[in-house]
Every structure is written in C-alpha cells, then in structure tokens.
Protein backbone atom coordinates (compact mmCIF):
# COMPACT_ATOMS: atom_id res chain seq x y z
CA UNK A 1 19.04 -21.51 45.38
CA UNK A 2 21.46 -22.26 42.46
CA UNK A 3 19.44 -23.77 39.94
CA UNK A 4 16.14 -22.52 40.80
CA UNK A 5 15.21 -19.86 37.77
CA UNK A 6 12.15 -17.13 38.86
CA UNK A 7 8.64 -17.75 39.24
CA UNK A 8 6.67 -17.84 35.98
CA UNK A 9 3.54 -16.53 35.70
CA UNK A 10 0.66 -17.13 33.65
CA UNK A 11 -0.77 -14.83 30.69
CA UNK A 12 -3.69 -14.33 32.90
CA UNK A 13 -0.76 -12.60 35.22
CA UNK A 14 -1.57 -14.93 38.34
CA UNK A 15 1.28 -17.15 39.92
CA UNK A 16 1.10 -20.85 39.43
CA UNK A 17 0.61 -22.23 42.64
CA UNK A 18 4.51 -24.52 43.90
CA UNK A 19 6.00 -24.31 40.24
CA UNK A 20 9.27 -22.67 39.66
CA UNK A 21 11.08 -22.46 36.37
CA UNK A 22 14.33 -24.33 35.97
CA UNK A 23 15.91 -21.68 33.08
CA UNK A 24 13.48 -22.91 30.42
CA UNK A 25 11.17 -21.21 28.44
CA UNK A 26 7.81 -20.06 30.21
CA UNK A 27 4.53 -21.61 28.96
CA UNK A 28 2.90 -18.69 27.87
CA UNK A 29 4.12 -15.78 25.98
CA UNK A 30 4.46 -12.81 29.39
CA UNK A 31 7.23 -13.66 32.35
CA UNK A 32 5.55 -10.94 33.98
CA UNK A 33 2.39 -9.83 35.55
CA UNK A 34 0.89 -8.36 32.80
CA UNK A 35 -1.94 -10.18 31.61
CA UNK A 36 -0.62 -10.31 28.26
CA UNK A 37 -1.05 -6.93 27.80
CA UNK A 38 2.86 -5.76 27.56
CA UNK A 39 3.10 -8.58 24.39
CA UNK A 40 0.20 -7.09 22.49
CA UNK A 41 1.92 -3.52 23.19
CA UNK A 42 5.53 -4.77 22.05
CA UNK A 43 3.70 -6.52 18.84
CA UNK A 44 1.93 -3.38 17.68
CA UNK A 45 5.38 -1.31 18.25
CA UNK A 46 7.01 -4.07 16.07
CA UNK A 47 4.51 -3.93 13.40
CA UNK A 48 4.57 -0.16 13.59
CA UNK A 49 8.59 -0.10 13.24
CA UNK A 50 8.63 -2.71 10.65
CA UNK A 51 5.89 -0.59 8.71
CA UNK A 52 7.96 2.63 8.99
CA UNK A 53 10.85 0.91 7.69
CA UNK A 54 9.58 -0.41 4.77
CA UNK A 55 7.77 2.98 4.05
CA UNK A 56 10.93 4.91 4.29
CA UNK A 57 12.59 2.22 2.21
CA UNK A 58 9.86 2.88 -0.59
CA UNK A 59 10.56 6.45 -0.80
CA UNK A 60 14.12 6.46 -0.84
CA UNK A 61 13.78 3.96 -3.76
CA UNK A 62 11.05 6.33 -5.38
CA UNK A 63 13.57 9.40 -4.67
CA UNK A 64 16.92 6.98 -6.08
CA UNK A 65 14.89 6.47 -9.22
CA UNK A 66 13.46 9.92 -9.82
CA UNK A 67 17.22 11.32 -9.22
CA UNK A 68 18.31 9.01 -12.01
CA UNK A 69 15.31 8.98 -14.26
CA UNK A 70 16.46 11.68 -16.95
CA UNK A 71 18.95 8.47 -17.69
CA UNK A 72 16.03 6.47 -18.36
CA UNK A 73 15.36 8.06 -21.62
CA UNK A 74 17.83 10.88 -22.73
CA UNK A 75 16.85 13.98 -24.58
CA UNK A 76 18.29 17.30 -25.75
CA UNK A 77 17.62 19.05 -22.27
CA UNK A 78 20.08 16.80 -20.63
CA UNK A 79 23.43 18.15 -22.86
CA UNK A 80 22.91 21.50 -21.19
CA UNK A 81 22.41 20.53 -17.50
CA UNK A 82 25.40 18.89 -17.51
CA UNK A 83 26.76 19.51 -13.75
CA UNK A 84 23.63 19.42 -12.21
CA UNK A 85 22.03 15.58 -14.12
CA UNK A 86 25.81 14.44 -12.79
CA UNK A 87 24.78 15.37 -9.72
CA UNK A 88 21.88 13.31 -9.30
CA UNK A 89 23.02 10.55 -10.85
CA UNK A 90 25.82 10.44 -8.37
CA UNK A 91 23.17 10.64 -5.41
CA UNK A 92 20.70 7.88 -6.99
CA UNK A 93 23.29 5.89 -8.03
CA UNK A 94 24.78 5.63 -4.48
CA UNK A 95 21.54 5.38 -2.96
CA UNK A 96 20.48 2.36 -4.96
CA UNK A 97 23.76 0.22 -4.43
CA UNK A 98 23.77 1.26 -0.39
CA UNK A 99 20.31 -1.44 -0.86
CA UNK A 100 21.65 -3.50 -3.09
CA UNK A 101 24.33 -4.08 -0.35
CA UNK A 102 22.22 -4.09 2.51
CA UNK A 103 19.48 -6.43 0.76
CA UNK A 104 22.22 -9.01 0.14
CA UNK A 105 23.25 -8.85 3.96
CA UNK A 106 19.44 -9.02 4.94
CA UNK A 107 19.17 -12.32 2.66
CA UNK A 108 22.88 -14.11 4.17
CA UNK A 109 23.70 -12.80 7.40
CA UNK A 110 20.47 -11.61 9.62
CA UNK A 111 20.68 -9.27 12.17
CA UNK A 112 19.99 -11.74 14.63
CA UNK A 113 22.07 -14.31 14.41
CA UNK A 114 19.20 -17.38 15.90
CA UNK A 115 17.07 -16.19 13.37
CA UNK A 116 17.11 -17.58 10.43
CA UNK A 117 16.13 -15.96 6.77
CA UNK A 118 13.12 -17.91 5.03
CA UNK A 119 14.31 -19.57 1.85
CA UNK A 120 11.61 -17.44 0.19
CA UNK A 121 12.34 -14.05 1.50
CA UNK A 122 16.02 -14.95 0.85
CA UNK A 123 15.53 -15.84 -2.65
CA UNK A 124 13.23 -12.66 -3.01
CA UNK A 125 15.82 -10.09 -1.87
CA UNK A 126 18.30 -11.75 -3.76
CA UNK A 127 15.67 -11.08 -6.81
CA UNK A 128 15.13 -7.77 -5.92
CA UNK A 129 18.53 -6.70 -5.49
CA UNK A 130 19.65 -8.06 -9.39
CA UNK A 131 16.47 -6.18 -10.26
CA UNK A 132 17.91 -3.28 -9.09
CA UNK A 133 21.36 -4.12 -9.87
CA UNK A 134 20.14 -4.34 -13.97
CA UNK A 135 18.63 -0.95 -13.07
CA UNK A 136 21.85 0.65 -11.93
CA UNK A 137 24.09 -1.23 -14.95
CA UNK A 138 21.34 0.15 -17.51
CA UNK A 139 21.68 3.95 -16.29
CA UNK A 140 25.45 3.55 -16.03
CA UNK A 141 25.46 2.31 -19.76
CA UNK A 142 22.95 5.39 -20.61
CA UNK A 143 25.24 7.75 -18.96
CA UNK A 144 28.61 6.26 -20.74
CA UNK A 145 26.37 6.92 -23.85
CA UNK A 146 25.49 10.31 -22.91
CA UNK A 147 29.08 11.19 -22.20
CA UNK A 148 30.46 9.68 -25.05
CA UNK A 149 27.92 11.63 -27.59
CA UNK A 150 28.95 14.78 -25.50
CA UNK A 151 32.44 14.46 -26.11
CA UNK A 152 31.88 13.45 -29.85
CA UNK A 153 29.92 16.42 -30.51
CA UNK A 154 32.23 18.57 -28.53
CA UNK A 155 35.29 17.83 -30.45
CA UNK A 156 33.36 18.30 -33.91
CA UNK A 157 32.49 21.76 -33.00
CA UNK A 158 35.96 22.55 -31.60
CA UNK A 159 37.64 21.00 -35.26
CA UNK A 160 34.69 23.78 -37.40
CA UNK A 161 35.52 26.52 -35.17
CA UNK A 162 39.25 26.08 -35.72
CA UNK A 163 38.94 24.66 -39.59
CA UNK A 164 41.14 21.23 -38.33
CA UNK A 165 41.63 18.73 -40.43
C-alpha cells in the first residue's frame, strides 16, 4: 500500500468509482464527505476572523490617536496636566509603533511562509506604516516642543521669584 494516498471524494461527497489519489491535490475543494458544506463553513469563519481583526485593528488605531491627540495641537490646558498627557502619550505612542512593526513584518515575512504578499498589499502597508511613522515623528517633535517651552518658562519664573541675574 506504500504509495497509494486515500480515496478522494467529490464536492458532491460521493466516492469516485476505482480512483485513488497518489499524494496530489484533490480535484475539488472537500477531501471529505461533506458536500462542500465544511468549505463554505471554514470560509465564513475566515471572513468572520479576518473582519474582527481588522475591526479591532481600527479601534486600537482610533484609541492610539485619541491618546496622543492633545499633541496634535497644543494649548494652555496641556502645561497643567503634565503627568497625566505623559501618560498617554507613552501608551499611544507605543501602541502606534507595535503596528508600525507588525505592518512591516505583514508586508516582508508572511505568516505563512508558501504564501506570498501581493506586490500591492505590500507596497500599501509599507505606505501605511510611513504614514503612521510621520504621525508618530510629528507628535514626538510636538512633545520636544512642549517640553522645551515648559522648561523655558519654568526657569524664568524660578530667576523672578529669586531676583537672578
């Protein structure tokens, strides 16, 4: 029996009469007796896990940019919520380059290894990820700015309190 692979069956889930596979792929899409119904199951779960992923992709982006978007435009409010504007820029920050990273693996090493990344879905995760890597580099300048200013202004009130020259 070496060399003889199993039985195939057809998508309508009947056995074809004296033919045996030799290891190769099957002529229709089911190896089973299922009628085709166990593909069209395993397609919608596919579709349904590649939908949730995306979905919870989109909100942690939309959470990443509303932790960092007092950076986007600074105002007066941010001097005195010092600690807690840190905070979240920490978070966001650290959320946004975790997908940077992980885009740029998507786009040049796939998770499985036969399957190949499409030259356009390559290209566009590379685009999305300097999109998002100008994001981070703007709010990193913004917060350099915001810091700076801080300490400027903190060391002129410290030289009127104590009349330094």
């Amino acid at each position: 029996m070496s060399g003889v692979g199993p039985l195939i069956y057809t998508q309508e889930g009947r056995k074809p009469q004296g033919k045996r596979s030799t290891g190769g792929a099957a002529p229709g899409p089911c190896h089973f007796p299922c009628g085709g119904r166990k593909i069209a199951l395993m397609d919608a779960e596919t579709h349904a896990h590649k939908y949730l992923g995306t979905a919870i992709t989109v909100a942690l982006m939309i959470f990443a940019v509303w932790l960092v978007s007092p950076f986007i435009r600074i105002n007066r409010s941010l001097y005195s919520q010092g600690a807690i504007v840190g905070y979240r820029l920490a978070l966001g920050l650290t959320i946004m380059i975790m997908f940077i990273g992980k885009w740029v693996f998507d786009a040049y090493a796939p998770q499985g290894l036969a399957r190949k990344v499409s030259d356009v879905k390559g290209i566009l995760l590379i685009a999305l990820s300097l999109v998002v890597l100008g994001f981070v580099i703007f709010v990193v300048a913004q917060a350099a700015a915001l810091y700076l200013n801080t300490a400027a202004r903190e060391q002129q009130q410290q030289q009127q309190i104590f009349n330094l020259p």
